[in-house]
C-alpha atoms as a PDB file:
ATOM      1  CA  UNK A   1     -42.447  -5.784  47.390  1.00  0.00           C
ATOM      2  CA  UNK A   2     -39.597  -5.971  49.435  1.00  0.00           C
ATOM      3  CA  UNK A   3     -38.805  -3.239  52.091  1.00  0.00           C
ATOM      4  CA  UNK A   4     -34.859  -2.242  52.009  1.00  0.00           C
ATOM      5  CA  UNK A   5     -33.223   1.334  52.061  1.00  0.00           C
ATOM      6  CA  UNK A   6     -33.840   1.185  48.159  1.00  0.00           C
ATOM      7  CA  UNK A   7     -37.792   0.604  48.078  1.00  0.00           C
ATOM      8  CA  UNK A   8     -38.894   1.579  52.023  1.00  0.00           C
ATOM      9  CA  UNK A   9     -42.307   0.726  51.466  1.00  0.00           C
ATOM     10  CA  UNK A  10     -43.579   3.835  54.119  1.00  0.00           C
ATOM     11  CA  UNK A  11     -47.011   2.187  54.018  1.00  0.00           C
ATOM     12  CA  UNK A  12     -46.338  -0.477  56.360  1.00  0.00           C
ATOM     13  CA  UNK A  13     -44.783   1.592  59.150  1.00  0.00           C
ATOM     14  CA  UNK A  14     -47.255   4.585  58.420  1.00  0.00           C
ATOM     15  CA  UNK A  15     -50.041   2.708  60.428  1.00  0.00           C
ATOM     16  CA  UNK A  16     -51.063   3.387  64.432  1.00  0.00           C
ATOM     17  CA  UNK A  17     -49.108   1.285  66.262  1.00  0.00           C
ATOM     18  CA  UNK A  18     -52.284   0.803  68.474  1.00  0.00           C
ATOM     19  CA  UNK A  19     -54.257  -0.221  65.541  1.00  0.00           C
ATOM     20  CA  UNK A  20     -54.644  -4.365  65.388  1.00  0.00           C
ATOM     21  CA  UNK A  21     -53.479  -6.048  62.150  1.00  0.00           C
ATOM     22  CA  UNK A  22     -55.196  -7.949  59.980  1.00  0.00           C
ATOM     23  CA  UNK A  23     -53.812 -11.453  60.461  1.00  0.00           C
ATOM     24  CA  UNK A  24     -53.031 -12.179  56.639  1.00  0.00           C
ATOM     25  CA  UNK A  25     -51.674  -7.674  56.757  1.00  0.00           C
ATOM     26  CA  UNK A  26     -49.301  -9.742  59.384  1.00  0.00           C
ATOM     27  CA  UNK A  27     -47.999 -12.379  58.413  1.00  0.00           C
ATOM     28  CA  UNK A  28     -47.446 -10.017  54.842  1.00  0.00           C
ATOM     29  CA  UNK A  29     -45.509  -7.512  57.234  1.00  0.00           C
ATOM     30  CA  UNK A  30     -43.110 -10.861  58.753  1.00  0.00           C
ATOM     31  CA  UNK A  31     -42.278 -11.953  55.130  1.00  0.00           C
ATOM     32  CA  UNK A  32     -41.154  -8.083  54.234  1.00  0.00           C
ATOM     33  CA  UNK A  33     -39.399  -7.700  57.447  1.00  0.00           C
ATOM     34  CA  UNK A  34     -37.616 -11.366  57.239  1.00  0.00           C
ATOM     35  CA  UNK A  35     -36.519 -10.497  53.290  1.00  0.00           C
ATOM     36  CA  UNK A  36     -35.198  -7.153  54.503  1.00  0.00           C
ATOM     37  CA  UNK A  37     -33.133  -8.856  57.325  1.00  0.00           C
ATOM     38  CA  UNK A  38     -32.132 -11.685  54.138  1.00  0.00           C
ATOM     39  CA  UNK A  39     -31.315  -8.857  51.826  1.00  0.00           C
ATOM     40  CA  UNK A  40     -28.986  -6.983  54.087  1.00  0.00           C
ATOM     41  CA  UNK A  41     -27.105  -9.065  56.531  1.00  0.00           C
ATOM     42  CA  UNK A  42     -23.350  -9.290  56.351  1.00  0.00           C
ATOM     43  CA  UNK A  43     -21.387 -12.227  54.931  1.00  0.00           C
ATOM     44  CA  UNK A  44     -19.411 -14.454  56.951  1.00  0.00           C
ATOM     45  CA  UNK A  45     -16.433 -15.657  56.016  1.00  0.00           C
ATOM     46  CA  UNK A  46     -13.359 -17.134  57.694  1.00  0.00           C
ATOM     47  CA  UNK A  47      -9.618 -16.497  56.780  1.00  0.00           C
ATOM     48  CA  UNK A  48      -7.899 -19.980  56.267  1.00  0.00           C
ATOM     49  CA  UNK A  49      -4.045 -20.558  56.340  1.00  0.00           C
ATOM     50  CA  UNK A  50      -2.970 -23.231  54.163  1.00  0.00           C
ATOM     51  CA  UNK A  51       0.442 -25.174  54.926  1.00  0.00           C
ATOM     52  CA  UNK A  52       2.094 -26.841  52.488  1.00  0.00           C
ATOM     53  CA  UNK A  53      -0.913 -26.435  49.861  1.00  0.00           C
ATOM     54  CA  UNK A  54      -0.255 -28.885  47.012  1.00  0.00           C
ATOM     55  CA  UNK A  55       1.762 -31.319  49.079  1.00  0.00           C
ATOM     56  CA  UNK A  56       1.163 -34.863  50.616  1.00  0.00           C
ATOM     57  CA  UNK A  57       1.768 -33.191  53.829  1.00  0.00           C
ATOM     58  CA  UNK A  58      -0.984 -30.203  53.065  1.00  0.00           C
ATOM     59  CA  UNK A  59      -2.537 -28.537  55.807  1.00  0.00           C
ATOM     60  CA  UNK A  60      -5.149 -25.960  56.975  1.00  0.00           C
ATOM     61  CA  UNK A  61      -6.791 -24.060  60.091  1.00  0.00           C
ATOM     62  CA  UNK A  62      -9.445 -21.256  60.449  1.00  0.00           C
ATOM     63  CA  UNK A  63      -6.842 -18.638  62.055  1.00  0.00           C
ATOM     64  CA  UNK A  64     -10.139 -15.838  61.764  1.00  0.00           C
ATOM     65  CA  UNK A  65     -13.533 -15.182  61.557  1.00  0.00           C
ATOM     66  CA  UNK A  66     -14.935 -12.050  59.602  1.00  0.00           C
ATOM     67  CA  UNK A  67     -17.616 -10.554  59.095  1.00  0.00           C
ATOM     68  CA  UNK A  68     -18.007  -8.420  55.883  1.00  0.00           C
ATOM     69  CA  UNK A  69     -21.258  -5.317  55.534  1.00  0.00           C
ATOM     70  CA  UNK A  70     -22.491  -4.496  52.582  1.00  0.00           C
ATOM     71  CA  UNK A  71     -20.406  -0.638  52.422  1.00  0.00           C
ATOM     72  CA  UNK A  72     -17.763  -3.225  51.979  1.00  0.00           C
ATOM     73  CA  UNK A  73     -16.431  -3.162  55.432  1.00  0.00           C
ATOM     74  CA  UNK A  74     -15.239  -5.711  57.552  1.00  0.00           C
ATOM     75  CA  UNK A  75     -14.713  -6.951  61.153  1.00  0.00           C
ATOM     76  CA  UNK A  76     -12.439  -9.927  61.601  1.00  0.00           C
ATOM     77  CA  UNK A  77     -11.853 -12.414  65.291  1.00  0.00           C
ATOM     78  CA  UNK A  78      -8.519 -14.014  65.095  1.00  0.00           C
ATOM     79  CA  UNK A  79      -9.249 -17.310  66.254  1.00  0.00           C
ATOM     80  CA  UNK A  80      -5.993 -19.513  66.175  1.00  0.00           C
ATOM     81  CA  UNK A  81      -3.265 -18.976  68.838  1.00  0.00           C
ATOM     82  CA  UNK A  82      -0.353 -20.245  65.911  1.00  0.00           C
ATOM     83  CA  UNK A  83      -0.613 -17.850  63.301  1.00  0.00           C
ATOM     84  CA  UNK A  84      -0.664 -14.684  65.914  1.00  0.00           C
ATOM     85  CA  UNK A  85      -4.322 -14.038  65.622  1.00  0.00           C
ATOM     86  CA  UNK A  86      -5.489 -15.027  69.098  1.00  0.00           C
ATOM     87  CA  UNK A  87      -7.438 -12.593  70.524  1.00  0.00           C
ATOM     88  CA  UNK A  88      -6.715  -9.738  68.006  1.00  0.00           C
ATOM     89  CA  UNK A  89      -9.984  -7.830  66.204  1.00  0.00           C
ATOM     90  CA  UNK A  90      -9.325  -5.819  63.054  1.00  0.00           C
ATOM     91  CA  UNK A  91     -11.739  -3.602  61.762  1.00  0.00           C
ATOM     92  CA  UNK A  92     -10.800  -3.090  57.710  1.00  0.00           C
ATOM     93  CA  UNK A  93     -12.162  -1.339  54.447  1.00  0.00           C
ATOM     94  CA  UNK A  94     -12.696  -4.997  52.730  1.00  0.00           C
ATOM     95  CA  UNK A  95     -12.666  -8.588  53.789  1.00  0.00           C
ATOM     96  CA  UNK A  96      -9.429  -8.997  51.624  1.00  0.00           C
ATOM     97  CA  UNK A  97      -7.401  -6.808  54.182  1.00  0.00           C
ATOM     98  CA  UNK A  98      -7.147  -9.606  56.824  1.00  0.00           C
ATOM     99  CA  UNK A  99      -5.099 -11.998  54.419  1.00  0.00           C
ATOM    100  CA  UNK A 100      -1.968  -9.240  54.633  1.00  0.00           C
ATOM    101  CA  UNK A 101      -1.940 -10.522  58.816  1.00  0.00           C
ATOM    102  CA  UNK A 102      -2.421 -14.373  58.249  1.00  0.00           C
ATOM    103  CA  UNK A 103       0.085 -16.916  56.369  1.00  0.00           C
ATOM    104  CA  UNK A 104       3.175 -14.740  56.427  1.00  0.00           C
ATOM    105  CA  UNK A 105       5.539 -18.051  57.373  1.00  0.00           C
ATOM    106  CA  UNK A 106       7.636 -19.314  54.551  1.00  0.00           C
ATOM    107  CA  UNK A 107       5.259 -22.503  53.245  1.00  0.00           C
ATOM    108  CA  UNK A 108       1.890 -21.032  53.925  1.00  0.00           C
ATOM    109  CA  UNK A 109      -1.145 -18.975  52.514  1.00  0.00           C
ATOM    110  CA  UNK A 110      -3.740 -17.160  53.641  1.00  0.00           C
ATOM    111  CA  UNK A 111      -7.536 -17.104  51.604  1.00  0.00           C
ATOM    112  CA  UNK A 112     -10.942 -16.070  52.277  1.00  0.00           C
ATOM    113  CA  UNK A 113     -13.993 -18.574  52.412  1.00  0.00           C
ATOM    114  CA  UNK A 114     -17.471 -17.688  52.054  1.00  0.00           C
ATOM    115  CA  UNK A 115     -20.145 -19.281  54.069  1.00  0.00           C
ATOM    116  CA  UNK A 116     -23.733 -19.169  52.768  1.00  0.00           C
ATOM    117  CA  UNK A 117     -26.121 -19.546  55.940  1.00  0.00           C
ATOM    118  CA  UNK A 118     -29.217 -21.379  54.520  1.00  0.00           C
ATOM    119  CA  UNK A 119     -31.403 -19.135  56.095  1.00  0.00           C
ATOM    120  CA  UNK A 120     -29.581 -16.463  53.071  1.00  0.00           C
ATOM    121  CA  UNK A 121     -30.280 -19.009  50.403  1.00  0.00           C
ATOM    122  CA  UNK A 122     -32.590 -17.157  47.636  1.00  0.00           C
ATOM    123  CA  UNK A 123     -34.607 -20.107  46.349  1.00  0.00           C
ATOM    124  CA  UNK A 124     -35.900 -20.752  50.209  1.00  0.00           C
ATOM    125  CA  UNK A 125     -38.608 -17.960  51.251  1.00  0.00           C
ATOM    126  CA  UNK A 126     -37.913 -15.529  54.363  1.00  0.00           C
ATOM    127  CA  UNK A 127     -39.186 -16.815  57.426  1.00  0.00           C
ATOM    128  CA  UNK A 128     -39.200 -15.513  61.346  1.00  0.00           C
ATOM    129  CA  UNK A 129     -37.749 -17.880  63.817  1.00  0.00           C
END
């Protein structure tokens, strides 16, 4: 059973607070609350601007960090004083917004790249740090 805003699973927050858990009820509760953290943290991703993509001469920085919820929303970090990001936060309705203020130049591009933290990775079971 996995708690989420979906499937709250009332039972395990329904108990006293005072009252002492069973160690296996406990380490039960850690897994639930570690899958809910897995099943609803925001993506990361980082807006890349590509120069000269295809060429000999190709090259490519991380001019932002985002970080995209799961309404769709996004909050993006420029990070790279060259493409006029520097110090500039955007908050947009979708991770896709940010490429419209990266890679403008004449000989660049601008793309989204996903990380996968492998603490999110769905084959490896929720754990507390």
């Amino acid at each position: 059973m996995t708690v989420s805003p979906q499937n709250p699973a009332q039972e395990l927050f329904d108990r006293d607070p005072f009252d002492a858990f069973d160690p296996l009820d406990q380490e039960a509760y850690e897994r639930e609350v570690c899958e809910l953290v897995r099943d609803t943290a925001p993506r990361l991703f980082a807006v890349v601007v590509e120069y000269r993509a295809g060429t000999a001469d190709a090259d490519a920085v991380v001019a932002a960090w985002g970080i995209a919820y799961q309404d769709g929303k996004a909050e993006v970090s420029g990070a790279e004083v060259g493409d006029g990001g520097c110090g500039r936060r955007w908050s947009l309705a979708s991770a896709e917004g940010a490429l419209r203020h990266f890679g403008r130049a004449e000989g660049c591009s601008a793309r989204l790249v996903w990380l996968m933290a492998a603490d999110v990775d769905r084959r490896t079971p929720a754990r507390a740090a």
